[in-house]
N, C-alpha and C. Protein backbone atom coordinates (compact mmCIF):
# COMPACT_ATOMS: atom_id res chain seq x y z
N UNK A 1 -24.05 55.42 14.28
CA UNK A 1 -23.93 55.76 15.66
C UNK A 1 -24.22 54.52 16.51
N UNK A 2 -23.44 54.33 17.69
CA UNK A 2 -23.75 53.27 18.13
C UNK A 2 -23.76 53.77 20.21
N UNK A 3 -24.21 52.69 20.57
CA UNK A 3 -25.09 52.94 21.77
C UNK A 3 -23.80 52.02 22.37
N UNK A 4 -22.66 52.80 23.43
CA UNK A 4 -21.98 51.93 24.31
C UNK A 4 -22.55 51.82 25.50
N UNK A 5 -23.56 52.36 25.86
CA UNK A 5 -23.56 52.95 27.56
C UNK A 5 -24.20 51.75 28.10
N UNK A 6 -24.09 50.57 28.81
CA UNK A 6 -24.90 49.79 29.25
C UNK A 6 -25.92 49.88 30.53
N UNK A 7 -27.13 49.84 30.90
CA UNK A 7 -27.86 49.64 31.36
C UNK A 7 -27.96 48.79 32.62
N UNK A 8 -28.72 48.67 33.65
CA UNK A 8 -28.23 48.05 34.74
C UNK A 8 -29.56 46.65 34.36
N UNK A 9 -30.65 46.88 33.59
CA UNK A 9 -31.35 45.64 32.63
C UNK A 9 -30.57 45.03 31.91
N UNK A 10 -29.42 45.37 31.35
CA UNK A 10 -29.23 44.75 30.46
C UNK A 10 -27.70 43.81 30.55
N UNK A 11 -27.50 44.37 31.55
CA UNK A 11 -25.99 43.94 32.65
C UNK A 11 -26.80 42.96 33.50
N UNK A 12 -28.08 42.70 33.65
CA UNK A 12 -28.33 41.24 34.95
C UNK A 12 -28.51 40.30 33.89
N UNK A 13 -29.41 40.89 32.39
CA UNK A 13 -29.48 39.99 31.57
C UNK A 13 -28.74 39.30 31.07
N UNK A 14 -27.12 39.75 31.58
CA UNK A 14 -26.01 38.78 30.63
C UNK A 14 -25.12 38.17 31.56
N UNK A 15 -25.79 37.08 31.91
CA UNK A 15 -25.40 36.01 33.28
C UNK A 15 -24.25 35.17 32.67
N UNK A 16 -22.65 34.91 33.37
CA UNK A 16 -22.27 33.93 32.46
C UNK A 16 -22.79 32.65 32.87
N UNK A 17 -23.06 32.12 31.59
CA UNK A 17 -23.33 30.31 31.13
C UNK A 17 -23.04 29.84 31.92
N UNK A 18 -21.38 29.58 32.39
CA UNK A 18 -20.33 28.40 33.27
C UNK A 18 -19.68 29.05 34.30
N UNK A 19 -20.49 28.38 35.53
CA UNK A 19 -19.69 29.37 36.49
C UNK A 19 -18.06 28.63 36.76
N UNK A 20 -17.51 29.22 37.79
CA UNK A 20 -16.51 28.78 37.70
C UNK A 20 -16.40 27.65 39.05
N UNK A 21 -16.86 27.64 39.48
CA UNK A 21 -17.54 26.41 40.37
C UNK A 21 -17.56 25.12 39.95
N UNK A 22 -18.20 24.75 38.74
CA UNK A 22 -18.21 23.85 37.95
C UNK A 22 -16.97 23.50 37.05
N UNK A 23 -15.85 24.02 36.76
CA UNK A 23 -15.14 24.16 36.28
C UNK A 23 -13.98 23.17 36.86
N UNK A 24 -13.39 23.17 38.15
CA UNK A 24 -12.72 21.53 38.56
C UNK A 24 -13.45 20.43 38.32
N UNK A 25 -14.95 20.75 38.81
CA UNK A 25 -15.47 19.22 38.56
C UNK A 25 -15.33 19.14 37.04
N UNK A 26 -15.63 19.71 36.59
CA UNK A 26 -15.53 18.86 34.73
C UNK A 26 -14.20 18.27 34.69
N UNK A 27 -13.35 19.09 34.78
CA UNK A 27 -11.51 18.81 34.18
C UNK A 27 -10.92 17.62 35.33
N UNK A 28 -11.83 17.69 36.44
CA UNK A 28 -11.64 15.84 37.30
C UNK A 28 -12.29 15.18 36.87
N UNK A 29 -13.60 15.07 35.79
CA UNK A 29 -14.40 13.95 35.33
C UNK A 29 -13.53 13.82 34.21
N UNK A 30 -13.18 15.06 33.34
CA UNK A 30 -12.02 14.33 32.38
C UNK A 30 -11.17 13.54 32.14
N UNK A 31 -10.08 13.95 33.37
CA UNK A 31 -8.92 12.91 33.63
C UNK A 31 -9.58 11.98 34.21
N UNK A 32 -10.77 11.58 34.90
CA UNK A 32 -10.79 10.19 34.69
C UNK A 32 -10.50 9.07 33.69
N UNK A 33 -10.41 7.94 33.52
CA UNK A 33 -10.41 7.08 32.66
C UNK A 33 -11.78 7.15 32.07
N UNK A 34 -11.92 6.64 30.99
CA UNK A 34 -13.01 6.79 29.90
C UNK A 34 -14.32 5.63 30.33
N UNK A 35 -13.56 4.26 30.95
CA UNK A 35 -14.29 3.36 31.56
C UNK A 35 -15.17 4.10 32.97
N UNK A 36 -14.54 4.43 34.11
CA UNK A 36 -14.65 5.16 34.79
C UNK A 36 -16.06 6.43 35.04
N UNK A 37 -15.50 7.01 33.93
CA UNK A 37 -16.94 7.85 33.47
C UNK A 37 -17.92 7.28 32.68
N UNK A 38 -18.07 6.09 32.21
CA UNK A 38 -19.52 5.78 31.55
C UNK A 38 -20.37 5.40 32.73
N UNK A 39 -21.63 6.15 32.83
CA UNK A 39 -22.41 5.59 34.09
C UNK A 39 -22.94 4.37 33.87
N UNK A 40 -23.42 3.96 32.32
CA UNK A 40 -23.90 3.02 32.39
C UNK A 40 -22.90 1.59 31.65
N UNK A 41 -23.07 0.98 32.49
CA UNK A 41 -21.89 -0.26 31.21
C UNK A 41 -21.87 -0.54 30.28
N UNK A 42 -21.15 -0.77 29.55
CA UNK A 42 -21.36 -1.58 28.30
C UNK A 42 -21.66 -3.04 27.71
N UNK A 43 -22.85 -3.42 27.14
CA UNK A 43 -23.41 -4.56 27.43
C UNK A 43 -21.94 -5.45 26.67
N UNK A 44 -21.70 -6.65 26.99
CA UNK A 44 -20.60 -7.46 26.27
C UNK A 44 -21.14 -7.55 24.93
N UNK A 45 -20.66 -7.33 23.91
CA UNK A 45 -20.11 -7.91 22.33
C UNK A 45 -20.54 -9.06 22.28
N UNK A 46 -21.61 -9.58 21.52
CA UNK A 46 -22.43 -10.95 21.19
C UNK A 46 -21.05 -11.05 20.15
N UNK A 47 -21.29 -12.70 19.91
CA UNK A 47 -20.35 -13.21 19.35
C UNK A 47 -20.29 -12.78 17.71
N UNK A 48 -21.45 -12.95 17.05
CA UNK A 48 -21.19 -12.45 15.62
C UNK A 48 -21.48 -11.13 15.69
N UNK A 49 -21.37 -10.41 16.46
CA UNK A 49 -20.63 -8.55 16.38
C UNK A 49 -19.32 -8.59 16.22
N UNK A 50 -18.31 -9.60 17.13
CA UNK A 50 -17.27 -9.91 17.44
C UNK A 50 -16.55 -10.42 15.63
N UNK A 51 -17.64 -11.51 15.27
CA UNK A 51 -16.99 -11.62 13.91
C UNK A 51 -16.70 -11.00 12.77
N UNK A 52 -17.73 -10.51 12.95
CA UNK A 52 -17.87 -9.11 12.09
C UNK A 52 -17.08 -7.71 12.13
N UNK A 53 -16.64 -7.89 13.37
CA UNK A 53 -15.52 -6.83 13.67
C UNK A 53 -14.09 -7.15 13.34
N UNK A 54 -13.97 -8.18 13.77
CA UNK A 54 -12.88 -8.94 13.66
C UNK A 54 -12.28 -9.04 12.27
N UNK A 55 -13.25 -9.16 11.50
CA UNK A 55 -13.31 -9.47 9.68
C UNK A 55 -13.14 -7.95 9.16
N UNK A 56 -13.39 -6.85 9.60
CA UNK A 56 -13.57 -5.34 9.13
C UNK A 56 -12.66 -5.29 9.11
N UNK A 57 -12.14 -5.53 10.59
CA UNK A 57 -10.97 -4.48 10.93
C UNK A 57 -9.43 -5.15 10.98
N UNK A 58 -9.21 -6.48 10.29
CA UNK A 58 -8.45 -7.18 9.53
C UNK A 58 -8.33 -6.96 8.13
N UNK A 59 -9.38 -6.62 7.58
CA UNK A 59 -10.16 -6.38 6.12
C UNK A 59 -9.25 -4.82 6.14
N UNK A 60 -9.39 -3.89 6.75
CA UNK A 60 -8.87 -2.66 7.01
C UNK A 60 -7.58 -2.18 6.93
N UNK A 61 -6.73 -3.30 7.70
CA UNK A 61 -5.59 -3.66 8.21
C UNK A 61 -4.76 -4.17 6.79
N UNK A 62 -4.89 -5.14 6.36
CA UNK A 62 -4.45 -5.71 5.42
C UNK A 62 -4.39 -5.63 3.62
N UNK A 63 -5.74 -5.13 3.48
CA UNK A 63 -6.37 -4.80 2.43
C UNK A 63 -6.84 -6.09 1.49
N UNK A 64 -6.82 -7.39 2.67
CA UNK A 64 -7.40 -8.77 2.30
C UNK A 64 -9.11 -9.06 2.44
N UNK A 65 -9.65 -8.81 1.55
CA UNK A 65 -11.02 -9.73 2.10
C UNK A 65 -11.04 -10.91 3.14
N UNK A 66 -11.39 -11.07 4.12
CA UNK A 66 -11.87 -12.47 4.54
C UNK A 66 -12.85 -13.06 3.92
N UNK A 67 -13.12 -14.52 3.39
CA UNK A 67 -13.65 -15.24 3.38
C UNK A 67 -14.50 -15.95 4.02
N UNK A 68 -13.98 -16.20 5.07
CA UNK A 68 -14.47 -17.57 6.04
C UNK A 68 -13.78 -17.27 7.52
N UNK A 69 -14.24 -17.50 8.87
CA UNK A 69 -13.89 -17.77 10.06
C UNK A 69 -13.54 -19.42 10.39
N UNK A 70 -12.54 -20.36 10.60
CA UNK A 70 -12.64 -21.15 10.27
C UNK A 70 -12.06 -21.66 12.16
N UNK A 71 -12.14 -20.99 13.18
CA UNK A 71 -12.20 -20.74 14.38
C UNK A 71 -12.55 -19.64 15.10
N UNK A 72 -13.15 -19.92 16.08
CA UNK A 72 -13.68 -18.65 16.94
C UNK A 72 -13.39 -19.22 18.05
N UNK A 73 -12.71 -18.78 19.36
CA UNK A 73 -12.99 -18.79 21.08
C UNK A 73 -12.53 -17.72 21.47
N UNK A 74 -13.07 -17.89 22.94
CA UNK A 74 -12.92 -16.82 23.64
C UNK A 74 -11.38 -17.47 24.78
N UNK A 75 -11.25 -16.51 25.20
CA UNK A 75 -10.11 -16.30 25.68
C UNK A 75 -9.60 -16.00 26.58
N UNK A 76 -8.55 -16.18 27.76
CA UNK A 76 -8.87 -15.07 29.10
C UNK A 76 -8.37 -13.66 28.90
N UNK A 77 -8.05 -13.40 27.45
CA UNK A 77 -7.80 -11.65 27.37
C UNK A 77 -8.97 -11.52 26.54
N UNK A 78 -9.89 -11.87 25.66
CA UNK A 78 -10.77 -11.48 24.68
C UNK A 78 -11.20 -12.93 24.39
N UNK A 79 -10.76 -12.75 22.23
CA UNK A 79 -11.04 -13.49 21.72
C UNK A 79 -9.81 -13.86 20.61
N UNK A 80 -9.67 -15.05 20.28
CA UNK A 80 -9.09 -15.12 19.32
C UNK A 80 -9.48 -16.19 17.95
N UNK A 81 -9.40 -15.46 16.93
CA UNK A 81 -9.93 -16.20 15.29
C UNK A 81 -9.48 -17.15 14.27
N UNK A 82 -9.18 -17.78 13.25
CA UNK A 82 -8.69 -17.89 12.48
C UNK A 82 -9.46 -17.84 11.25
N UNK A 83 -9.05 -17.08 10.64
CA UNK A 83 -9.68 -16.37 9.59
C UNK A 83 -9.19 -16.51 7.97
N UNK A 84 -9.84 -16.79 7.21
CA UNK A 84 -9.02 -17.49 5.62
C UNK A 84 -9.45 -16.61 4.81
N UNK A 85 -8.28 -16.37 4.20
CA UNK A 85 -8.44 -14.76 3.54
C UNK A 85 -7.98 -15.42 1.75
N UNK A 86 -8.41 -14.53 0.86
CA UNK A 86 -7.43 -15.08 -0.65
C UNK A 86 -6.55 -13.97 -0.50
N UNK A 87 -5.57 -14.35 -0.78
CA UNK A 87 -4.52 -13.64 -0.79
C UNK A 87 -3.93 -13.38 -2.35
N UNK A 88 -3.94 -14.45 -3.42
CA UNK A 88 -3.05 -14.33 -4.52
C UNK A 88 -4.56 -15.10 -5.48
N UNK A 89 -5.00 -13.99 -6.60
CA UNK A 89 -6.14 -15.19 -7.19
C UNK A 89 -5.87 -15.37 -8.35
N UNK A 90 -5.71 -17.12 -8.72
CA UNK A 90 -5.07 -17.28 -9.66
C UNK A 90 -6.43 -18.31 -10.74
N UNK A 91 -6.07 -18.37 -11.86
CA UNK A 91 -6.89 -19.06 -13.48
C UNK A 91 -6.35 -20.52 -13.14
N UNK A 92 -7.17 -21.63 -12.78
CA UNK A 92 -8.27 -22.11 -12.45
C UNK A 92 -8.17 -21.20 -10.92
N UNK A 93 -9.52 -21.33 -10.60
CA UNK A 93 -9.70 -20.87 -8.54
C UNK A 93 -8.99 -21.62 -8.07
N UNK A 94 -8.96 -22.93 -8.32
CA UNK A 94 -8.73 -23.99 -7.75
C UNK A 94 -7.24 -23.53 -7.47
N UNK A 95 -6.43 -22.75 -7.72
CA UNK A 95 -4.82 -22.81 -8.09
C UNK A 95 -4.68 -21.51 -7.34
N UNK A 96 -5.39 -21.05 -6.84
CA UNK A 96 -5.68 -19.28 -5.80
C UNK A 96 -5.02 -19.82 -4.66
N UNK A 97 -4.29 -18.61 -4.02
CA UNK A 97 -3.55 -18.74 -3.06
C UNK A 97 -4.08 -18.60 -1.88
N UNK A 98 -4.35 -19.55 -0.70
CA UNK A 98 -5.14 -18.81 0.32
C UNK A 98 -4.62 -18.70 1.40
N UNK A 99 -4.81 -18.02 2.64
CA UNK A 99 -3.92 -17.76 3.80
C UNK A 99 -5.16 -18.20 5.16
N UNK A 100 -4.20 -18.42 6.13
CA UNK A 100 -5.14 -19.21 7.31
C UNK A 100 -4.68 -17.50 8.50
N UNK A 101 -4.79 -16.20 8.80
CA UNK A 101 -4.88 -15.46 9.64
C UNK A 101 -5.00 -16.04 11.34
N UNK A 102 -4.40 -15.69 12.24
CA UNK A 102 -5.23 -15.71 13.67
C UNK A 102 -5.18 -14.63 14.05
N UNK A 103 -6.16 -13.97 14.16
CA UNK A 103 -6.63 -12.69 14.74
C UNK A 103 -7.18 -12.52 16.02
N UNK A 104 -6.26 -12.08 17.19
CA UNK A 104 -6.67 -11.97 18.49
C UNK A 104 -7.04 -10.45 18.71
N UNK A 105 -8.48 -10.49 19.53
CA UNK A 105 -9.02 -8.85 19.70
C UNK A 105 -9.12 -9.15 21.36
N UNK A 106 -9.10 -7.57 22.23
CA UNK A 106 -9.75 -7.76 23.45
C UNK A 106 -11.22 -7.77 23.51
N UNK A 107 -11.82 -7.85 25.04
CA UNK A 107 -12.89 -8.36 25.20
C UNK A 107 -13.82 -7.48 24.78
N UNK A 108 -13.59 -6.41 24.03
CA UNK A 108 -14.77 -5.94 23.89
C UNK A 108 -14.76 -5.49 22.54
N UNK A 109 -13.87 -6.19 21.58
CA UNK A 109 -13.69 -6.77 20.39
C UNK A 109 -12.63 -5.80 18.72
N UNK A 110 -11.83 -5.08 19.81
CA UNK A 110 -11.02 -4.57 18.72
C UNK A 110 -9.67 -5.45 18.98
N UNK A 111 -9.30 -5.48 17.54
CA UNK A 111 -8.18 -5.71 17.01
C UNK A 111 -7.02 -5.78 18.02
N UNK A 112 -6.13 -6.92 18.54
CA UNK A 112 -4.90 -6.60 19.42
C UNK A 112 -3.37 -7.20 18.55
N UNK A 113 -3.96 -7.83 17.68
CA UNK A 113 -2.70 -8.48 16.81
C UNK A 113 -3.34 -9.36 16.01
N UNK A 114 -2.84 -10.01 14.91
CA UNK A 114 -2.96 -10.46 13.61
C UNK A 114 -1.63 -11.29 12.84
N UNK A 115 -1.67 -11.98 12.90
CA UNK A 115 -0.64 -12.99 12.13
C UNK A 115 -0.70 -14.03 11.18
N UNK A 116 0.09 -14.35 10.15
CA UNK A 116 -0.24 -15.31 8.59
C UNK A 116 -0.13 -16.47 9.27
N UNK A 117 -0.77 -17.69 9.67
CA UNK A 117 0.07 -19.00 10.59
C UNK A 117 -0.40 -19.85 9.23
N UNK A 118 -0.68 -20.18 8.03
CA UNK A 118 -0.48 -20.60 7.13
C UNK A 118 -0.90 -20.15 5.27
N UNK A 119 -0.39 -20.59 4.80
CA UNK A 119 -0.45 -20.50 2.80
C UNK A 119 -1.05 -21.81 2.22
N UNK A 120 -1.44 -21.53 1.32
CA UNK A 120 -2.13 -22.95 0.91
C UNK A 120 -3.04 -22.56 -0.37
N UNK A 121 -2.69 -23.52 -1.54
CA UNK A 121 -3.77 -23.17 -2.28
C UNK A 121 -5.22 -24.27 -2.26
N UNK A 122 -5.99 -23.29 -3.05
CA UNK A 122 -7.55 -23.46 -2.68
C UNK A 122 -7.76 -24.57 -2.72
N UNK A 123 -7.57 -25.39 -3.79
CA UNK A 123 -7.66 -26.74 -3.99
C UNK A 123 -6.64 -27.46 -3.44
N UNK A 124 -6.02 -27.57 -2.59
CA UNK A 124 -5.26 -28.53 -1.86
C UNK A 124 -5.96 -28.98 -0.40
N UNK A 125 -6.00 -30.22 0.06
CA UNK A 125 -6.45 -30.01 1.42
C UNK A 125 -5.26 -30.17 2.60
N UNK A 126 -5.84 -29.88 4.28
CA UNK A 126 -4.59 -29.92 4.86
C UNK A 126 -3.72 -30.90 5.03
N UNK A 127 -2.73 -31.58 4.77
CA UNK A 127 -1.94 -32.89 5.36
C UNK A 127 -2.51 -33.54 6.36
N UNK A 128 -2.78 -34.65 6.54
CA UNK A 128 -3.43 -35.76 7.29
C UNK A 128 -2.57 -35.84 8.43
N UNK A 129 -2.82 -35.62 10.03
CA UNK A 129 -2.01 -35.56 10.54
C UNK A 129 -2.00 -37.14 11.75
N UNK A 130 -1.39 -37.78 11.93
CA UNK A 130 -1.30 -38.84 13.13
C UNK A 130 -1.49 -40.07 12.33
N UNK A 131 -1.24 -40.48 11.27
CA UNK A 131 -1.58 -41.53 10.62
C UNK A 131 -1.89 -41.78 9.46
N UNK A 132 -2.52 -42.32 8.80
CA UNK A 132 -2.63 -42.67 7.58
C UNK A 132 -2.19 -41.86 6.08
């Protein structure tokens, strides 16, 4: 047996949660932009957060280990890297294939593009450039 009849206690006791008042303001804080609504800023990306990100999420991307950062600056959109990855590992090391990456992220340090700008194996050094 069950009890439908409600009570005029038990009808004040069941207040809704969200009035509807509140209800534009949320769905206008939504469509704001995401920047927009953080009240507080976001402190800038120290530089080896930046490397470390940079190296993940290339690492992620590619399915290459990085090795080595063998440039870092900053930039007027972010940052951009060059990053030396093994690419092909060959019997001696010395004879392993390695790749030179530049990995440009924005300023607050994800990934914006990634490109091979050289090959080279391990044991070779770069060509001497302007002379001798």
């Amino acid at each position: 047996m069950t009890n439908t009849k409600n009570t005029s206690g038990s009808q004040s006791s069941q207040e809704p949660q969200n009035s509807d008042d509140s209800q534009p303001e949320k769905e206008a804080e939504e469509s704001r932009p995401r920047r927009e609504r953080d009240a507080t800023p976001r402190p800038r990306p120290r530089p080896m957060e930046i490397l470390r990100e940079a190296r993940a999420q290339l690492a992620e991307l590619t399915g290459l280990e990085p090795e080595s950062v063998s440039s870092f600056e900053q930039t007027e959109d972010g940052w951009s890297l060059e990053v030396e990855v093994l690419e092909l590992e060959r019997v001696p090391d010395t004879m392993s294939l390695m790749a030179g990456y530049q990995v440009d992220l924005d300023a607050e340090g994800q990934l914006t593009g990634y490109r091979r700008i050289r090959r080279y194996e391990r044991g070779r050094a770069d060509a001497r450039r302007g002379g001798r």
